[in-house]
C-alpha atoms as a PDB file:
ATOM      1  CA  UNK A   1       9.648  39.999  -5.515  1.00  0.00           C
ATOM      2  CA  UNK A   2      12.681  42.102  -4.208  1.00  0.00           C
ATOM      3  CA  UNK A   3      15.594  41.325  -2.615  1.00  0.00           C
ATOM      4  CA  UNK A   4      14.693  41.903   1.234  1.00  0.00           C
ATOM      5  CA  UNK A   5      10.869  40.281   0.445  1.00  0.00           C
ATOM      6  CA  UNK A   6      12.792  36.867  -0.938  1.00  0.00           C
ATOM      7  CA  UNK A   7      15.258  36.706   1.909  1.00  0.00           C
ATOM      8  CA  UNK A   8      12.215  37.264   4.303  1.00  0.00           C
ATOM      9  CA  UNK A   9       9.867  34.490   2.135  1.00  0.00           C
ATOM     10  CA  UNK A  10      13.171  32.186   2.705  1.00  0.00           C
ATOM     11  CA  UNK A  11      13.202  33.061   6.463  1.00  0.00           C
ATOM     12  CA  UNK A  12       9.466  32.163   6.384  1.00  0.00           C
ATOM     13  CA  UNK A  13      10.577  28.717   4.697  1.00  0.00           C
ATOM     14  CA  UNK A  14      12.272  26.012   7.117  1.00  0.00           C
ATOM     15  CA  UNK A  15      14.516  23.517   4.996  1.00  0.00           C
ATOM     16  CA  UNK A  16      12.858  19.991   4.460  1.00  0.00           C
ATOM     17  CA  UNK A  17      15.301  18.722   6.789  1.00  0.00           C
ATOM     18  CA  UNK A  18      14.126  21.165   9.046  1.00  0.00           C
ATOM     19  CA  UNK A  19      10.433  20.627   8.029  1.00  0.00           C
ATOM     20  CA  UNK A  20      10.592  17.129   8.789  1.00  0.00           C
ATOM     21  CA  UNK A  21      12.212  17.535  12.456  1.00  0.00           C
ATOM     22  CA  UNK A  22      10.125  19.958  13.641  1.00  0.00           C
ATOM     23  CA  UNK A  23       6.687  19.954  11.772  1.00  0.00           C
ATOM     24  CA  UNK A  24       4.236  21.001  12.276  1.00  0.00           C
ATOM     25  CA  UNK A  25       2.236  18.611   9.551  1.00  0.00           C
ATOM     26  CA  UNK A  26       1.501  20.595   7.137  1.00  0.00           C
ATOM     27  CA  UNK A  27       4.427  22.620   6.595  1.00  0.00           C
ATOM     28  CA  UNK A  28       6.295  19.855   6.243  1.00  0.00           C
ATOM     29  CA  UNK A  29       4.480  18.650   3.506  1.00  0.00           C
ATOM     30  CA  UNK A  30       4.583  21.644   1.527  1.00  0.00           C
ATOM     31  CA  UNK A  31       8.428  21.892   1.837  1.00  0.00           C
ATOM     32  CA  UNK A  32       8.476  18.377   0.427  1.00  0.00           C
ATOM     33  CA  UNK A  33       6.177  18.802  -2.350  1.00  0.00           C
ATOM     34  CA  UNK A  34       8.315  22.149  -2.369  1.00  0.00           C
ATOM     35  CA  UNK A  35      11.535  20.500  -2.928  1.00  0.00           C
ATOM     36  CA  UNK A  36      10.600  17.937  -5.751  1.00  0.00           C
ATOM     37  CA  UNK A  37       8.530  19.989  -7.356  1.00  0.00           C
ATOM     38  CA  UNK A  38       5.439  18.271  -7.827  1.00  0.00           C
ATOM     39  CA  UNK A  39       1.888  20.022  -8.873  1.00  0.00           C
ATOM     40  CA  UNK A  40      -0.669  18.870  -6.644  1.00  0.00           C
ATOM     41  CA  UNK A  41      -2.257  17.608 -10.082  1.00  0.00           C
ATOM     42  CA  UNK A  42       0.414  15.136  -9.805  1.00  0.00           C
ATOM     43  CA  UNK A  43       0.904  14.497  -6.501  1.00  0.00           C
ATOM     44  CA  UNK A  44      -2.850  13.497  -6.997  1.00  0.00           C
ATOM     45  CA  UNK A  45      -2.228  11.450  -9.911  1.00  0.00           C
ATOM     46  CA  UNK A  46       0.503   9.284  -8.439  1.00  0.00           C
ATOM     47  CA  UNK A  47      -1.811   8.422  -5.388  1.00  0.00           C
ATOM     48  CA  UNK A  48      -4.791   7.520  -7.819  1.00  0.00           C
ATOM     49  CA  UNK A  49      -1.914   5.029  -9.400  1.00  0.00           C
ATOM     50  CA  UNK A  50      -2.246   3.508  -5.987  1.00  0.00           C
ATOM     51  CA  UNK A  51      -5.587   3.080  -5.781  1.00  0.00           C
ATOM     52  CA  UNK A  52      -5.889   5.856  -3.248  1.00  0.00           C
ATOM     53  CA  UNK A  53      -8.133   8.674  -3.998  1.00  0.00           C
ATOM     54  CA  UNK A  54      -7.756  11.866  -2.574  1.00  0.00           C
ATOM     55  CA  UNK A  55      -8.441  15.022  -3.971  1.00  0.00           C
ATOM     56  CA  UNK A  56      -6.438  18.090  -5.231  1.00  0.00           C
ATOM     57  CA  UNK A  57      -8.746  20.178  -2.806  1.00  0.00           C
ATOM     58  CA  UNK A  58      -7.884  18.075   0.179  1.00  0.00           C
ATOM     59  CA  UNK A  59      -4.248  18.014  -0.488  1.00  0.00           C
ATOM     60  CA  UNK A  60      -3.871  21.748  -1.075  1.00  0.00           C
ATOM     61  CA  UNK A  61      -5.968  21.989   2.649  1.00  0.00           C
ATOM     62  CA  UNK A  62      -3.386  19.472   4.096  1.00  0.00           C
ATOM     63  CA  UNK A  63      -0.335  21.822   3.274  1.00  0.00           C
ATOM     64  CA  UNK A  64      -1.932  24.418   4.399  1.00  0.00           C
ATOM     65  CA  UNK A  65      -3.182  23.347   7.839  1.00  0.00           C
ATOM     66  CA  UNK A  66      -6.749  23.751   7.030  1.00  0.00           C
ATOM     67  CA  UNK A  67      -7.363  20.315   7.003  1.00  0.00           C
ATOM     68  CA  UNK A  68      -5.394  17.241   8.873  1.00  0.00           C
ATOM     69  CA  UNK A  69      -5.541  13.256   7.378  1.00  0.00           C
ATOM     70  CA  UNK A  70      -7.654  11.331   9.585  1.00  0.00           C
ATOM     71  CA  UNK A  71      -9.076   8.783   8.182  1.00  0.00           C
ATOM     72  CA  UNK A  72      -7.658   5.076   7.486  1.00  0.00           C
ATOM     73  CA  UNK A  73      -7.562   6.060   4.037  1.00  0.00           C
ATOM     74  CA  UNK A  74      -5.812   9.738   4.301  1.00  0.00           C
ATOM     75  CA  UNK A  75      -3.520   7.884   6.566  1.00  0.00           C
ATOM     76  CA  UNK A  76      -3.033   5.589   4.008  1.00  0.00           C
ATOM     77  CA  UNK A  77      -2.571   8.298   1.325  1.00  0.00           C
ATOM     78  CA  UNK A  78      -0.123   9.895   4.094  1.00  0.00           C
ATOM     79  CA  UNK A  79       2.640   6.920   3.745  1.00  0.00           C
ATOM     80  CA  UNK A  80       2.695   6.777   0.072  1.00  0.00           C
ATOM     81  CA  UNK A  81       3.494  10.481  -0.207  1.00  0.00           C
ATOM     82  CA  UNK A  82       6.644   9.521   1.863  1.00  0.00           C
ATOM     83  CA  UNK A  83       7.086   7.441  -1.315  1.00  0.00           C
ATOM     84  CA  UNK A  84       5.850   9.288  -4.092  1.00  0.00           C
ATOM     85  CA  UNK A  85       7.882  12.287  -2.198  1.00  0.00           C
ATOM     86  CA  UNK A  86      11.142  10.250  -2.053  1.00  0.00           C
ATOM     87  CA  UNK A  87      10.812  10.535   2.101  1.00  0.00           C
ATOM     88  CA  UNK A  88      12.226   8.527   5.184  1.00  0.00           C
ATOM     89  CA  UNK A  89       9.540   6.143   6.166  1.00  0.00           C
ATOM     90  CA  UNK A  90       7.511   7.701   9.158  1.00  0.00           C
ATOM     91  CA  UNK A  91       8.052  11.061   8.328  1.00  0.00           C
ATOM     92  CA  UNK A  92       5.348  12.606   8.074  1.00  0.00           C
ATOM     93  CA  UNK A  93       2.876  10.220   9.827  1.00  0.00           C
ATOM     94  CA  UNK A  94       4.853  10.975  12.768  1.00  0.00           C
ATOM     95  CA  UNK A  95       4.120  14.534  12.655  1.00  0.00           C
ATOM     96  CA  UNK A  96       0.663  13.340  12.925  1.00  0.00           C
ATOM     97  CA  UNK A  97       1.096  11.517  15.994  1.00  0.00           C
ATOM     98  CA  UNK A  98      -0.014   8.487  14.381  1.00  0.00           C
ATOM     99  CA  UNK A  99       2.732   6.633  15.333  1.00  0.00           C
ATOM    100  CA  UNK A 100       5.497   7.616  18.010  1.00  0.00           C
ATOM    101  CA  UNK A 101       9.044   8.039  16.316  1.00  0.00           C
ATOM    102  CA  UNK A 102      11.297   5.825  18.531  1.00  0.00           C
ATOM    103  CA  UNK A 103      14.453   7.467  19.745  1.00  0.00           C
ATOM    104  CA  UNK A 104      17.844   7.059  17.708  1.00  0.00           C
ATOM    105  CA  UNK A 105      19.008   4.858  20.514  1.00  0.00           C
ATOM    106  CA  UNK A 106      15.789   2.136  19.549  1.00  0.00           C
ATOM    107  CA  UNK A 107      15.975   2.989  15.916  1.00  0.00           C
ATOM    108  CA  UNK A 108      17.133   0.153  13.702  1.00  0.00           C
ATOM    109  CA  UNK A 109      20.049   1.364  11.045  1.00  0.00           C
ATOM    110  CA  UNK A 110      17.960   1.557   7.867  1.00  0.00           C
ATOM    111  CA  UNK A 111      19.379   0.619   4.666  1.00  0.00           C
ATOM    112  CA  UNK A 112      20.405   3.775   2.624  1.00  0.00           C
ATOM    113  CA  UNK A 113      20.082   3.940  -0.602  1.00  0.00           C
ATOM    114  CA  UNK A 114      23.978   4.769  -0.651  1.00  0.00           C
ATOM    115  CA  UNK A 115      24.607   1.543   0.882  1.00  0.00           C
ATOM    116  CA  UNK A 116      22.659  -0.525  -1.463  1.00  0.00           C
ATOM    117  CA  UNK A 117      24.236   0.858  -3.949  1.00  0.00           C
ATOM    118  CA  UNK A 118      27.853  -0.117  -2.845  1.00  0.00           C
ATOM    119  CA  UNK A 119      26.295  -3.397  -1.844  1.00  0.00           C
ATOM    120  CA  UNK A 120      25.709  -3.831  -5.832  1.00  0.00           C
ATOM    121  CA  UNK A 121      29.128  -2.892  -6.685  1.00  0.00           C
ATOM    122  CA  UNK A 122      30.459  -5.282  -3.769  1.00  0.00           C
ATOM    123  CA  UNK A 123      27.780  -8.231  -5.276  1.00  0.00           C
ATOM    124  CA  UNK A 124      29.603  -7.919  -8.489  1.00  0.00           C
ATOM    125  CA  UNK A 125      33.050  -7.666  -7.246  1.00  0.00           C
ATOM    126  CA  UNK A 126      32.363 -11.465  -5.256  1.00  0.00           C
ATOM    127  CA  UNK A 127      30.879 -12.858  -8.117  1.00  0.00           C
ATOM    128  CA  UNK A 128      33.603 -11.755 -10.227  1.00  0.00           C
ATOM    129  CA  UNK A 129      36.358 -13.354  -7.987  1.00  0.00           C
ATOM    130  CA  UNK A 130      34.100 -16.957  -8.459  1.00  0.00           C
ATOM    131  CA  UNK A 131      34.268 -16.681 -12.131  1.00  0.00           C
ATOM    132  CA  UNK A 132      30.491 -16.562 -11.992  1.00  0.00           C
ATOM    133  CA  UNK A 133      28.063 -14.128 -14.151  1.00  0.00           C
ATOM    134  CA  UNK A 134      25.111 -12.835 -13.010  1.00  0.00           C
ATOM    135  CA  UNK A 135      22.924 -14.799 -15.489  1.00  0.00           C
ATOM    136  CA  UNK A 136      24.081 -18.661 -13.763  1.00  0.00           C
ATOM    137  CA  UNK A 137      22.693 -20.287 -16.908  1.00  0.00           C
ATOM    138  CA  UNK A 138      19.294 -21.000 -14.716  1.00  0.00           C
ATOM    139  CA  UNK A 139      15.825 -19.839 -14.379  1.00  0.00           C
ATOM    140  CA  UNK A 140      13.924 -19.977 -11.170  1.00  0.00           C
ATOM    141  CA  UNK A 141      10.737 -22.262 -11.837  1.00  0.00           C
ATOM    142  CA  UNK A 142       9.560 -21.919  -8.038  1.00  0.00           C
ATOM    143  CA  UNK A 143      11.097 -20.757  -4.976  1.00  0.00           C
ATOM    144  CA  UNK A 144       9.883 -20.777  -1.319  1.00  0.00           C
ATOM    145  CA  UNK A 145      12.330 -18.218   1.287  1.00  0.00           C
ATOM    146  CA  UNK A 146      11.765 -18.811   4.587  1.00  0.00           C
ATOM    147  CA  UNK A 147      12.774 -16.037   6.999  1.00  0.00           C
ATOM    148  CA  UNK A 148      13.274 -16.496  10.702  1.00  0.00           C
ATOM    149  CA  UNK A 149      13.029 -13.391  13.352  1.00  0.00           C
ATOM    150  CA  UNK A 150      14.687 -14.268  16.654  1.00  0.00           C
ATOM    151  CA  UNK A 151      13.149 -12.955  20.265  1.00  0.00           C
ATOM    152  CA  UNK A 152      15.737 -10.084  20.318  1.00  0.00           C
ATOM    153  CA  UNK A 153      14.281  -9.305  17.033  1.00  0.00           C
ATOM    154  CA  UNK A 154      17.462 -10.139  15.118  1.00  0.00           C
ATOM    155  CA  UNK A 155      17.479 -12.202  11.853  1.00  0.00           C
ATOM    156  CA  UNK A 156      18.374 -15.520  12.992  1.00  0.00           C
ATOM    157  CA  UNK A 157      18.030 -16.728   9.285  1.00  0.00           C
ATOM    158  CA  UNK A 158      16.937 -18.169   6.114  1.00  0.00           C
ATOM    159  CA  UNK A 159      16.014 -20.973   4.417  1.00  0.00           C
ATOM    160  CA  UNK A 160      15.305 -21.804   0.673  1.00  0.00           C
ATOM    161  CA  UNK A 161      13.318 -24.573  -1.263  1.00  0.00           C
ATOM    162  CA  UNK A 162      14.904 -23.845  -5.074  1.00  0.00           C
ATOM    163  CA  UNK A 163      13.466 -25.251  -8.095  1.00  0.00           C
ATOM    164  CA  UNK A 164      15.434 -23.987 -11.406  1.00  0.00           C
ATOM    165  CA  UNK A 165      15.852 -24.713 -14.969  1.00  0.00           C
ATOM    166  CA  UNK A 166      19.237 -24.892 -16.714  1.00  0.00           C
ATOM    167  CA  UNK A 167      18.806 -22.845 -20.303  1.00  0.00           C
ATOM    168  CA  UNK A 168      22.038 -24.441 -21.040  1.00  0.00           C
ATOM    169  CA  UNK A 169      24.597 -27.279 -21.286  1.00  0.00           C
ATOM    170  CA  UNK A 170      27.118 -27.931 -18.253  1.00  0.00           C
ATOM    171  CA  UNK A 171      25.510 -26.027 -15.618  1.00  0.00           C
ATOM    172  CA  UNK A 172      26.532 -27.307 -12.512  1.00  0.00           C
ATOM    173  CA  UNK A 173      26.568 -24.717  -9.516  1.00  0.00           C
ATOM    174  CA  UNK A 174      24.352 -21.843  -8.092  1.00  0.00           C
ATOM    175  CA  UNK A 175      25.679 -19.009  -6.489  1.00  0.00           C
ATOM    176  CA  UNK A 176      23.215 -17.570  -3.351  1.00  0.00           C
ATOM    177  CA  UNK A 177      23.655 -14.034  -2.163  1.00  0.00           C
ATOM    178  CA  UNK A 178      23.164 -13.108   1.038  1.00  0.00           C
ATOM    179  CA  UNK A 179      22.916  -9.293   2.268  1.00  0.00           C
ATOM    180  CA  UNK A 180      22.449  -8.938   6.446  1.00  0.00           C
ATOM    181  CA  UNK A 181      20.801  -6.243   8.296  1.00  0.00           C
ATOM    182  CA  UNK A 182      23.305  -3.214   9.274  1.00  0.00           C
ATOM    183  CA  UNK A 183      25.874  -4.285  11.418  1.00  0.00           C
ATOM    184  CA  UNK A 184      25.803  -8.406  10.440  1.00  0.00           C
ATOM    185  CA  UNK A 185      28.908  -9.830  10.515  1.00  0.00           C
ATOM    186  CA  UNK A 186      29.224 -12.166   7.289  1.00  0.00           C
ATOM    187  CA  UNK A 187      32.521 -13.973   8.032  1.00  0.00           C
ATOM    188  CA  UNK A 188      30.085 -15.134  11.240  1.00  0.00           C
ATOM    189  CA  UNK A 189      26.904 -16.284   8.420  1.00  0.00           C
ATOM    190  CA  UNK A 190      27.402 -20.014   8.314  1.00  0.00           C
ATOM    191  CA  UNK A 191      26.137 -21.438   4.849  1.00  0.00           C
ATOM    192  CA  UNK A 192      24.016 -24.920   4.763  1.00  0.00           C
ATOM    193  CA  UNK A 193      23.515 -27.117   1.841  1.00  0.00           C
ATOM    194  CA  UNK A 194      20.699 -29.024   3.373  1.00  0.00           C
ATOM    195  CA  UNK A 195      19.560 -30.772   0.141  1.00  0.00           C
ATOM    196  CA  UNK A 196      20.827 -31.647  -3.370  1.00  0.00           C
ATOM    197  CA  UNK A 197      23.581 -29.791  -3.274  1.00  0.00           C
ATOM    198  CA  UNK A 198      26.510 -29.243  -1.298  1.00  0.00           C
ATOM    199  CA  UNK A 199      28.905 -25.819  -0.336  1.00  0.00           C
ATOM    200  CA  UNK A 200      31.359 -24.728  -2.644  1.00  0.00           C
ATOM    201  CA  UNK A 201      33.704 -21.735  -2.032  1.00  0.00           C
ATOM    202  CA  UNK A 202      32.241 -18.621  -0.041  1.00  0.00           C
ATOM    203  CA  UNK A 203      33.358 -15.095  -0.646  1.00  0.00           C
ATOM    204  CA  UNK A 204      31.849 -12.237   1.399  1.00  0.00           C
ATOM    205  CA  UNK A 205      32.625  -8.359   2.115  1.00  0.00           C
ATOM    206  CA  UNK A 206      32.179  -6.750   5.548  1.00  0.00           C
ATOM    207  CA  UNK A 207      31.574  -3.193   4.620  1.00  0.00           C
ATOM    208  CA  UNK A 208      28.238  -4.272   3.193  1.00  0.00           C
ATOM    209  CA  UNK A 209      27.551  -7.300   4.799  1.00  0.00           C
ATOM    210  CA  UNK A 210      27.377  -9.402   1.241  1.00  0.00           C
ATOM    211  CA  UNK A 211      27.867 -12.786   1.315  1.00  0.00           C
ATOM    212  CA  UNK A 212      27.600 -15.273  -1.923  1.00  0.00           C
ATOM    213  CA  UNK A 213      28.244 -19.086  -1.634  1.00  0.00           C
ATOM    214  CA  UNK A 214      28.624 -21.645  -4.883  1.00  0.00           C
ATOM    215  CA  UNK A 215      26.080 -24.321  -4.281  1.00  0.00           C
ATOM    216  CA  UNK A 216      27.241 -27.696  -6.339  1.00  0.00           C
ATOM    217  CA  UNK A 217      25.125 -30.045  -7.686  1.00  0.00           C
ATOM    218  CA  UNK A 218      26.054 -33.434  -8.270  1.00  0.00           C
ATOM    219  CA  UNK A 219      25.656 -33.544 -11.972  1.00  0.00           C
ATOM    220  CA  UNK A 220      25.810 -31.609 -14.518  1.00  0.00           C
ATOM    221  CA  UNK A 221      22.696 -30.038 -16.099  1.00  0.00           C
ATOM    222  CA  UNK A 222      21.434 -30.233 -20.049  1.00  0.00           C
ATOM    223  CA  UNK A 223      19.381 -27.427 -21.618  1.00  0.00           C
ATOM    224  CA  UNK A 224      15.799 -27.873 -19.929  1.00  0.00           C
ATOM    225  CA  UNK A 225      17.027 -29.595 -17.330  1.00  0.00           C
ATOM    226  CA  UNK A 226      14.961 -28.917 -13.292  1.00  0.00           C
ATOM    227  CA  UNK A 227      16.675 -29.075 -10.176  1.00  0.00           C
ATOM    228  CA  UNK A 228      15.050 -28.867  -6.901  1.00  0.00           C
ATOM    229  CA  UNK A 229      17.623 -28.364  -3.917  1.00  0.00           C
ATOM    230  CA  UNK A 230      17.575 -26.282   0.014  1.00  0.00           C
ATOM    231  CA  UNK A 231      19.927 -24.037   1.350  1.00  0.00           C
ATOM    232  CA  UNK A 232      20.391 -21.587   4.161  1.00  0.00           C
ATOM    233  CA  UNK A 233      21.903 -19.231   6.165  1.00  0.00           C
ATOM    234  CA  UNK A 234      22.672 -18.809   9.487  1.00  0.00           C
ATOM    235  CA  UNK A 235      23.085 -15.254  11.053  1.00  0.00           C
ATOM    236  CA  UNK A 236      22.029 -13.562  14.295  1.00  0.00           C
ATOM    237  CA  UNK A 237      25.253 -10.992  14.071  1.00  0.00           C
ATOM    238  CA  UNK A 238      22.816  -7.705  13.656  1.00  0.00           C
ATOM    239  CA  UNK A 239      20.864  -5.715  15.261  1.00  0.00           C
ATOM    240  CA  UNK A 240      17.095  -5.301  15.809  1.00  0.00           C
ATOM    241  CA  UNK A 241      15.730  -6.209  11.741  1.00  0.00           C
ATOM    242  CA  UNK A 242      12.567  -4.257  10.633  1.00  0.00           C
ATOM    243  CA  UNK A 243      11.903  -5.874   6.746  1.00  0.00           C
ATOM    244  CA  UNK A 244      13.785  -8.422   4.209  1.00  0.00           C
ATOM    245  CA  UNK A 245      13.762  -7.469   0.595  1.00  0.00           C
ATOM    246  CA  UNK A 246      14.585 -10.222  -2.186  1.00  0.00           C
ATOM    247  CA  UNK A 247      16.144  -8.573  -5.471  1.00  0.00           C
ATOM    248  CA  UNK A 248      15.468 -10.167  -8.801  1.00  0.00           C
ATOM    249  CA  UNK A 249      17.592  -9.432 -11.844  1.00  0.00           C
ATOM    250  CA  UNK A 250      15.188 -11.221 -14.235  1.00  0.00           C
ATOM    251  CA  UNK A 251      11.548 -12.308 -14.460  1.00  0.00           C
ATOM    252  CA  UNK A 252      11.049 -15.873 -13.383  1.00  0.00           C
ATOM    253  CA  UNK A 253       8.899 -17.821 -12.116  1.00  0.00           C
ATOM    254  CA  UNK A 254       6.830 -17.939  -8.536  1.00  0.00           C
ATOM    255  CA  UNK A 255       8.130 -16.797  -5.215  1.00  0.00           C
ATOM    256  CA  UNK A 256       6.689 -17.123  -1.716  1.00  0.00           C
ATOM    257  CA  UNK A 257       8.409 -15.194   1.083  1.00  0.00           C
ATOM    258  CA  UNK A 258       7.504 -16.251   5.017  1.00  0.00           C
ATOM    259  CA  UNK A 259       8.759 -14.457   7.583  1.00  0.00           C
ATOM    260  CA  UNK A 260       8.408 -16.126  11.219  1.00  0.00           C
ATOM    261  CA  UNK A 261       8.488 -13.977  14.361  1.00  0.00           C
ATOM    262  CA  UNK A 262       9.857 -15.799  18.015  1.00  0.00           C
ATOM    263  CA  UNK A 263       6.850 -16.020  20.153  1.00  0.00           C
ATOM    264  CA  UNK A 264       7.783 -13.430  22.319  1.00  0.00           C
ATOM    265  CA  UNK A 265       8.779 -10.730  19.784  1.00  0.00           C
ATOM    266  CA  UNK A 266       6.195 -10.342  18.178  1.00  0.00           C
ATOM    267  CA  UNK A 267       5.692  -6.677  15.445  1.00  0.00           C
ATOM    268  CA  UNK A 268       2.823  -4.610  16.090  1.00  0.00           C
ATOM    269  CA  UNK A 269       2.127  -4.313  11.938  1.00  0.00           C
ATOM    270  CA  UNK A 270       3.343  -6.011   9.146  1.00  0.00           C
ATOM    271  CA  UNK A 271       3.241  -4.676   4.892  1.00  0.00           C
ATOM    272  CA  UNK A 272       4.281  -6.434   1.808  1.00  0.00           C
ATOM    273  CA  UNK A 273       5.537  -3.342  -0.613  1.00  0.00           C
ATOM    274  CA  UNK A 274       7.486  -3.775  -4.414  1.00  0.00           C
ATOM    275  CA  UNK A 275      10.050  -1.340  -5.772  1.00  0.00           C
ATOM    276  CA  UNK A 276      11.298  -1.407  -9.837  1.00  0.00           C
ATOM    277  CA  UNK A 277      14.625  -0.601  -8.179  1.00  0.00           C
ATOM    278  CA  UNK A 278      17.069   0.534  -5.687  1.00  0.00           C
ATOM    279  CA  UNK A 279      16.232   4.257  -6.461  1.00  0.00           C
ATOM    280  CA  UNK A 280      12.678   3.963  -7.164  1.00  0.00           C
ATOM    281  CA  UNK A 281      10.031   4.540  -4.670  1.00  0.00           C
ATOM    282  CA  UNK A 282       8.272   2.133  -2.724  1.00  0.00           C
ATOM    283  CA  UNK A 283       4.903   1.273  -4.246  1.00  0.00           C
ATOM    284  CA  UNK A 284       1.918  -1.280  -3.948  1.00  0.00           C
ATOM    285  CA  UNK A 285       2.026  -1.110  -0.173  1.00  0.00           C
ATOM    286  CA  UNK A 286      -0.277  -3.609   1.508  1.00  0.00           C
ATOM    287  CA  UNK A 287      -1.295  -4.649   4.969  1.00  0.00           C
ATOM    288  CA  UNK A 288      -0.431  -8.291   6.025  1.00  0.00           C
ATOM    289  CA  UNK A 289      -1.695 -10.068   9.373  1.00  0.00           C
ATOM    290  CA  UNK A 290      -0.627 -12.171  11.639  1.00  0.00           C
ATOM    291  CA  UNK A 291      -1.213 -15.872  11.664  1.00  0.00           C
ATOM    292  CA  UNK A 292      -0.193 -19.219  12.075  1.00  0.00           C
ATOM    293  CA  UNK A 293      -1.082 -18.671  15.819  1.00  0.00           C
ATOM    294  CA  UNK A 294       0.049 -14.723  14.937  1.00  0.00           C
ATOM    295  CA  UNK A 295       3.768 -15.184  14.478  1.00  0.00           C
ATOM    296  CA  UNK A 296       4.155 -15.384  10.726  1.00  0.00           C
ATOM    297  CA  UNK A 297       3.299 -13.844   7.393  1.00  0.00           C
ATOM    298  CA  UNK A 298       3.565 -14.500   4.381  1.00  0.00           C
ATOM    299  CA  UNK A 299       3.316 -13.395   0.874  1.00  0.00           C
ATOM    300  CA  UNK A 300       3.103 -15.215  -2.933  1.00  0.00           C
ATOM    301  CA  UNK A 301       3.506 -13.762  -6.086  1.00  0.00           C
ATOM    302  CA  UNK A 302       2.476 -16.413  -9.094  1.00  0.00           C
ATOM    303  CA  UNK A 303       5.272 -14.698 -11.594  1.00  0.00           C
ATOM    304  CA  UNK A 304       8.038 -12.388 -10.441  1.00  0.00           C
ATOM    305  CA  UNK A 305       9.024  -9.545 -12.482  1.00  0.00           C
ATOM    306  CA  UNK A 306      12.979  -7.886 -12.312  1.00  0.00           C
ATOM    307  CA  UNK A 307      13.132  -5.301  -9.510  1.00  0.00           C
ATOM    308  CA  UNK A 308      12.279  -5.989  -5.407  1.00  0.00           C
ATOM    309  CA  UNK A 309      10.043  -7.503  -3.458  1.00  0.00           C
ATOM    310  CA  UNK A 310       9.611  -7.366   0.567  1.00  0.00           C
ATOM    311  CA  UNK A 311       7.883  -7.476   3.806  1.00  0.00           C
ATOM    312  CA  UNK A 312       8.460  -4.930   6.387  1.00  0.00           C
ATOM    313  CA  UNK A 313       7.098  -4.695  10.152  1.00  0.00           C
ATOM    314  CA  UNK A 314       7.153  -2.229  12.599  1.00  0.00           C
ATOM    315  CA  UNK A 315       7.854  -3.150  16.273  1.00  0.00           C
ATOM    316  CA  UNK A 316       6.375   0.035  18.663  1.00  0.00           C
END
């Protein structure tokens, strides 16, 4: 190709970023499978790792506009391309007109992967100044997070039931992180020792919104020791919350996450998803409903592995 023929072919070729503004569909799809350089072969084989089958025949029709997702399943396939493609959520179903982008004014502050990244360097900065390492000298045997979603859609909360198991002499204290929506005001979070335990010193950053408290028990543990004790956290400083992720540095044992919606804010869709980490994509997306006279849901999962686990819910 010459000179003046690649300068046209580029003229031809929005920019993702434009791609994804302006659509249509289709051509924003092939400037994202474009830009990471992805066969369709495996585009196709990522999806199938999701269960979702779509072939390398429809996929080449969707970028080129022969063909448009329709179906609950091509929808379906649709939203974990924005994953497998390393997109902003909505992205490209929104091009569809599946679901009407709200404006930037409505639009909750999503957590970059920028800021979760300083949030990390923050986390370790706190525990640091509390003498604390990351591995407490516990194991989680059984956890149950309770999440609650106020009626101006804000996180009001959260509460845990903590069972854990000392793998060592003296241990004493656990140290609970806390990480608000965009905009929370930790100095503002109040910490509650509800049960077995009682608040120790509290260290938190507002750039990031991290907060970590010690949590002291009244005795010190042996090797094989359990503890069961409840905590929580009080918030309602942030803005309109659309998910809550829990991060686990090590396997452990189970973990069920509730999240409770006011009765009058209610989201139109709820999804459990997993990620291995902060940069990975999202993966093993999966509808939840409504219950508990439609206000919460819920998910459990018998043996956590290391990475993240969360529900998300859209409100329009």
């Amino acid at each position: 190709m010459r000179l003046g023929e690649r300068q046209m072919e580029a003229e031809r070729t929005p920019t993702l970023e434009t791609a994804l503004r302006t659509g249509p569909f289709h051509v924003a799809l092939r400037a994202a499978i474009a830009a990471r350089r992805l066969p369709l072969h495996r585009v196709q084989h990522h999806l199938s790792r999701q269960g979702i089958k779509v072939g390398v025949t429809s996929l080449s029709y969707w970028q080129q506009g022969a063909r448009r997702p329709q179906r609950n399943e091509s929808m379906r396939a649709v939203r974990a391309l924005e994953d497998i493609l390393e997109l902003p959520e909505e992205s490209l179903i929104r091009l569809l007109g599946h679901h009407e982008a709200p404006s930037s004014s409505q639009r909750p502050a999503a957590r970059s992967y920028r800021s979760l990244v300083e949030a990390s360097g923050v986390l370790e900065q706190l525990l640091t100044e509390l003498k604390s390492p990351l591995d407490g000298g516990l194991h989680t045997v059984g956890h149950v997070e309770r999440v609650r979603i106020g009626m101006h859609r804000e996180l009001l909360g959260r509460d845990s039931q903590h069972i854990v198991r000392a793998h060592r002499d003296g241990v004493d204290r656990y140290v609970a992180i806390y990480h608000g929506d965009p905009g929370c005001s930790p100095k503002d979070v109040a910490v509650h020792a509800m049960e077995n335990c009682r608040t120790g010193r509290i260290r938190w950053d507002v750039g990031t919104g991290v907060l970590v408290a010690e949590l002291l028990f009244d005795a010190r543990l042996r090797a094989g020791d359990t503890h069961l004790f409840r905590y929580g956290f009080e918030d309602g400083t942030a803005g309109a919350s659309t998910e809550y992720v829990r991060g686990f540095s090590f396997a452990g044992g189970q973990y069920t996450l509730q999240v409770r919606f006011a009765d009058d804010a209610l989201p139109v869709r709820c999804h459990r998803f997993t990620q291995q980490s902060t940069a990975a994509p999202r993966r093993g997306r999966q509808e939840l409903t409504l219950s508990g006279h439609h206000r919460s849901v819920h998910v459990v999962e018998p043996q956590v592995r290391a990475g993240l686990l969360g529900i998300g819910w859209d409100w329009d």
